[in-house]
N, C-alpha and C. Protein backbone atom coordinates (compact mmCIF):
# COMPACT_ATOMS: atom_id res chain seq x y z
N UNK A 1 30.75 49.43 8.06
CA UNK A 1 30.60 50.71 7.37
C UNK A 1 30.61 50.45 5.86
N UNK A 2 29.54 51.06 4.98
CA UNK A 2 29.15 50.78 3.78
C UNK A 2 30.50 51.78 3.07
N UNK A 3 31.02 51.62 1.62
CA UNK A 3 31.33 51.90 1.19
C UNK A 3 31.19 53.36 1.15
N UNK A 4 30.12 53.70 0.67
CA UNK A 4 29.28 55.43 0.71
C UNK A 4 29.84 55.72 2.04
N UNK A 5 29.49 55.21 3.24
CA UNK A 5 29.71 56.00 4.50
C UNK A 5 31.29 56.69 4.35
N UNK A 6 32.15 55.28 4.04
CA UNK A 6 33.61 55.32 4.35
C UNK A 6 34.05 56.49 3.32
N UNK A 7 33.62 56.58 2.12
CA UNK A 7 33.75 57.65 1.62
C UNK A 7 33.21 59.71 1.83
N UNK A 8 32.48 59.08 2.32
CA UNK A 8 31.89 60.36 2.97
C UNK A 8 32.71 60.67 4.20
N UNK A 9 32.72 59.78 5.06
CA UNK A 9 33.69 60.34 5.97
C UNK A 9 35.04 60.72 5.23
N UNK A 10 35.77 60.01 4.33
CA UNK A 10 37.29 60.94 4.31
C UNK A 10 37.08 61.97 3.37
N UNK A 11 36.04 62.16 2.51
CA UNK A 11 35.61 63.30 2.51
C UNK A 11 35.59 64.69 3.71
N UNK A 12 34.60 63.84 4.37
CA UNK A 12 34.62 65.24 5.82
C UNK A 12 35.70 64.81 6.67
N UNK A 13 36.54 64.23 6.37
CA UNK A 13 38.10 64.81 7.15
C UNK A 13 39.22 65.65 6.43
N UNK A 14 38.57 65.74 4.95
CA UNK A 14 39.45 66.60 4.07
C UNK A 14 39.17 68.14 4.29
N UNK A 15 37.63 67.86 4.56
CA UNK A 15 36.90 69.41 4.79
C UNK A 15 37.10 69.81 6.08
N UNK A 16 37.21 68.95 7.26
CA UNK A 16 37.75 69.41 8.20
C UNK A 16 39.18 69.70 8.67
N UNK A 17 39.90 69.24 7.55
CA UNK A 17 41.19 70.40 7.52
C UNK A 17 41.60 70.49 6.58
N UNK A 18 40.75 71.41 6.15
CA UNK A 18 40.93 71.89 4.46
C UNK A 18 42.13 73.17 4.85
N UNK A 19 42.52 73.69 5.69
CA UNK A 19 43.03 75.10 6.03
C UNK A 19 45.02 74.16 5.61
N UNK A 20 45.10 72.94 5.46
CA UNK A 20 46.45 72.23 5.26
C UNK A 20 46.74 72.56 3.82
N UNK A 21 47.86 73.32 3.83
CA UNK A 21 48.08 73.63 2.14
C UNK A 21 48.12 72.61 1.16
N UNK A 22 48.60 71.06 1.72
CA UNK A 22 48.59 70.44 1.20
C UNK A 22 47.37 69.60 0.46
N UNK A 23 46.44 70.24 0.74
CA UNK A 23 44.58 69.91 0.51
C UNK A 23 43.85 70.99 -0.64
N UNK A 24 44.64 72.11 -1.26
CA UNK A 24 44.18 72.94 -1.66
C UNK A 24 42.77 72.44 -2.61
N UNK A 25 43.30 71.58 -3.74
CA UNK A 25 42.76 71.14 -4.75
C UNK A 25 41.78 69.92 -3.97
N UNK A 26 41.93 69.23 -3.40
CA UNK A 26 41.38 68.21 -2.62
C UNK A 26 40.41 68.18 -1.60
N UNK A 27 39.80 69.66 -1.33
CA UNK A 27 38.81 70.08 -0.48
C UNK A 27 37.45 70.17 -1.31
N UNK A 28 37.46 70.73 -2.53
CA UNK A 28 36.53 71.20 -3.63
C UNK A 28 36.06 69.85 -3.79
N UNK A 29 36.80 68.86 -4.21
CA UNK A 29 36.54 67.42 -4.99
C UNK A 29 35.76 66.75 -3.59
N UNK A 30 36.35 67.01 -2.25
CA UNK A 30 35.64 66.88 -1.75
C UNK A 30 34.07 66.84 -1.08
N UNK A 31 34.40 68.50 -0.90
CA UNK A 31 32.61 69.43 -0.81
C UNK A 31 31.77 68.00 -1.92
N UNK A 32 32.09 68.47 -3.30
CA UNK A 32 31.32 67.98 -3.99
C UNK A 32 31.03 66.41 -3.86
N UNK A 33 32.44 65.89 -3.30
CA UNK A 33 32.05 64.34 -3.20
C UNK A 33 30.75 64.08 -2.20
N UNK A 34 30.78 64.98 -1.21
CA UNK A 34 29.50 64.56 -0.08
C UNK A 34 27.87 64.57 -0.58
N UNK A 35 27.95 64.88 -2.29
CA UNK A 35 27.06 64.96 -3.15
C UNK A 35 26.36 63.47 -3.31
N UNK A 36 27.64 63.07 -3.69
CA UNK A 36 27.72 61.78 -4.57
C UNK A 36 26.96 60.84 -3.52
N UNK A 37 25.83 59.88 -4.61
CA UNK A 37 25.20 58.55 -4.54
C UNK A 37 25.49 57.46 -4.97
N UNK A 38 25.96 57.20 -5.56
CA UNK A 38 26.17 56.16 -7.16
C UNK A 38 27.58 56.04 -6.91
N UNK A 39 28.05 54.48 -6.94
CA UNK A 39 29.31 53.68 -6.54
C UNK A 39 29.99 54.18 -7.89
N UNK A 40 29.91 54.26 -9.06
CA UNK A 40 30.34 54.76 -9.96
C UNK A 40 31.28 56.13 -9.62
N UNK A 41 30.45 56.78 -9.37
CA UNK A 41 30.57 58.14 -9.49
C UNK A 41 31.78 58.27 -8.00
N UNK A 42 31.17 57.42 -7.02
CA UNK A 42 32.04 57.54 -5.92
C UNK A 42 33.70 56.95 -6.19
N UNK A 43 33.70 56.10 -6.64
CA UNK A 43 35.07 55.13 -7.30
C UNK A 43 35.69 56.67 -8.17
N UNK A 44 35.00 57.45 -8.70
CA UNK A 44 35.64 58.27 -9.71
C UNK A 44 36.00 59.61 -9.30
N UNK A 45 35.82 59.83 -7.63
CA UNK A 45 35.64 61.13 -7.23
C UNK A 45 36.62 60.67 -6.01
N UNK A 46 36.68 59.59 -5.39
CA UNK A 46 37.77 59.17 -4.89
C UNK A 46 39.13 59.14 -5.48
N UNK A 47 39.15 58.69 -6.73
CA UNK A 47 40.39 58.96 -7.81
C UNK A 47 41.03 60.16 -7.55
N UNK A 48 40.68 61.24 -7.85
CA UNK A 48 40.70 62.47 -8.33
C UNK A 48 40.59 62.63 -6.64
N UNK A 49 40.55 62.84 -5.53
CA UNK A 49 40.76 63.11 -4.35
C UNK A 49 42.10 62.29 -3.68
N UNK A 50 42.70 61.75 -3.97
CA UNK A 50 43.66 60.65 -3.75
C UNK A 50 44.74 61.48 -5.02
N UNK A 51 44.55 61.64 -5.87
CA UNK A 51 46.07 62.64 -6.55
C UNK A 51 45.99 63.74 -6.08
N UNK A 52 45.23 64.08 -5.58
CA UNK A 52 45.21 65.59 -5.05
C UNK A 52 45.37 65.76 -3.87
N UNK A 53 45.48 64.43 -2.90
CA UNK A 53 46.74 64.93 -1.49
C UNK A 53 47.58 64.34 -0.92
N UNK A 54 48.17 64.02 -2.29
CA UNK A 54 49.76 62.88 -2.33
C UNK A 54 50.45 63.62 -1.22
N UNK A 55 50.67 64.98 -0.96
CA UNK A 55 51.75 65.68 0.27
C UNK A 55 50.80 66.04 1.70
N UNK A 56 49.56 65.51 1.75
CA UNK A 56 48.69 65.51 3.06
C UNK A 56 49.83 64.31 4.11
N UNK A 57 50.06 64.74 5.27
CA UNK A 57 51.33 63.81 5.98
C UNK A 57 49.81 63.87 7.39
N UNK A 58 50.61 62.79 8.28
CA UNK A 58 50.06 63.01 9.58
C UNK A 58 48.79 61.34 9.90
N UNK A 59 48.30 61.16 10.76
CA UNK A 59 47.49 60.38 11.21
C UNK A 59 45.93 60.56 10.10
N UNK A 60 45.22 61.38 10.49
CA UNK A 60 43.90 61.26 9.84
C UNK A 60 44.62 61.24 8.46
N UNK A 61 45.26 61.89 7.53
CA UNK A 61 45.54 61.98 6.53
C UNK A 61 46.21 60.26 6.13
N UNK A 62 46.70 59.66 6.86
CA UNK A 62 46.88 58.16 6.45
C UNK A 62 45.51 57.65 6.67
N UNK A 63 44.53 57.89 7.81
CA UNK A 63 43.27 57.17 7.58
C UNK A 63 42.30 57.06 6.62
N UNK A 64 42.41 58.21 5.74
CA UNK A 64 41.49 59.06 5.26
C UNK A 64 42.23 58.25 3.90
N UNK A 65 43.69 57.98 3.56
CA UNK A 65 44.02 57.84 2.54
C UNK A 65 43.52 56.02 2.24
N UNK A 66 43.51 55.50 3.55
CA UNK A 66 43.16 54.26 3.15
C UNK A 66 41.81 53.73 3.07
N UNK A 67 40.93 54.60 3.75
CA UNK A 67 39.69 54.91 3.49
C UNK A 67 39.32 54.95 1.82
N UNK A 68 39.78 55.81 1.20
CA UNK A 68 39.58 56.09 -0.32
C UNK A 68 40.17 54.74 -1.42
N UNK A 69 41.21 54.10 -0.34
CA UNK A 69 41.42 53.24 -0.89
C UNK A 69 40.56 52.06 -1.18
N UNK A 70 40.16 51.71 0.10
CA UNK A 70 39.01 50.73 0.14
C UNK A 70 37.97 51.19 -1.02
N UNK A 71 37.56 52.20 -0.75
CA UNK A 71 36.85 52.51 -1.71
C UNK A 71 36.92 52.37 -3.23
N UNK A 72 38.03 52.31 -3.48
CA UNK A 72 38.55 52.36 -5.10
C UNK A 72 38.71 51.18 -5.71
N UNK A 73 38.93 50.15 -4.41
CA UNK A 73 39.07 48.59 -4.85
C UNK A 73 37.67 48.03 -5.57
């Protein structure tokens, strides 16, 4: 799985439970991340999605967090 993919997916696991209070801010950055082309832009939209669901707890929410991680490396 390419970088882009892995990011797109924890993207659409943010949007698929965006209804977790703990996602408020972190759903938007999302939507918009499923925009994004450009490794740049993805490294920088992952950032800013990763402070914004430091209190997301649970299984997908650890996948999703290390997902973004990969990504950021």
């Amino acid at each position: 799985m390419s970088k882009l993919e892995k990011f797109h997916k924890a993207c659409q696991n943010i949007i698929d439970n965006r209804n977790a209070k703990a996602l408020n801010w972190a759903v938007n950055y999302a939507k918009y991340g499923l925009t994004i082309r450009t490794d740049y832009e993805v490294k920088v939209q992952a950032l800013y999605i990763l402070n914004n669901m430091t209190r997301w707890r649970g299984d997908i929410a650890k996948e999703t967090r290390q997902m973004l991680k990969e990504v950021v490396k």
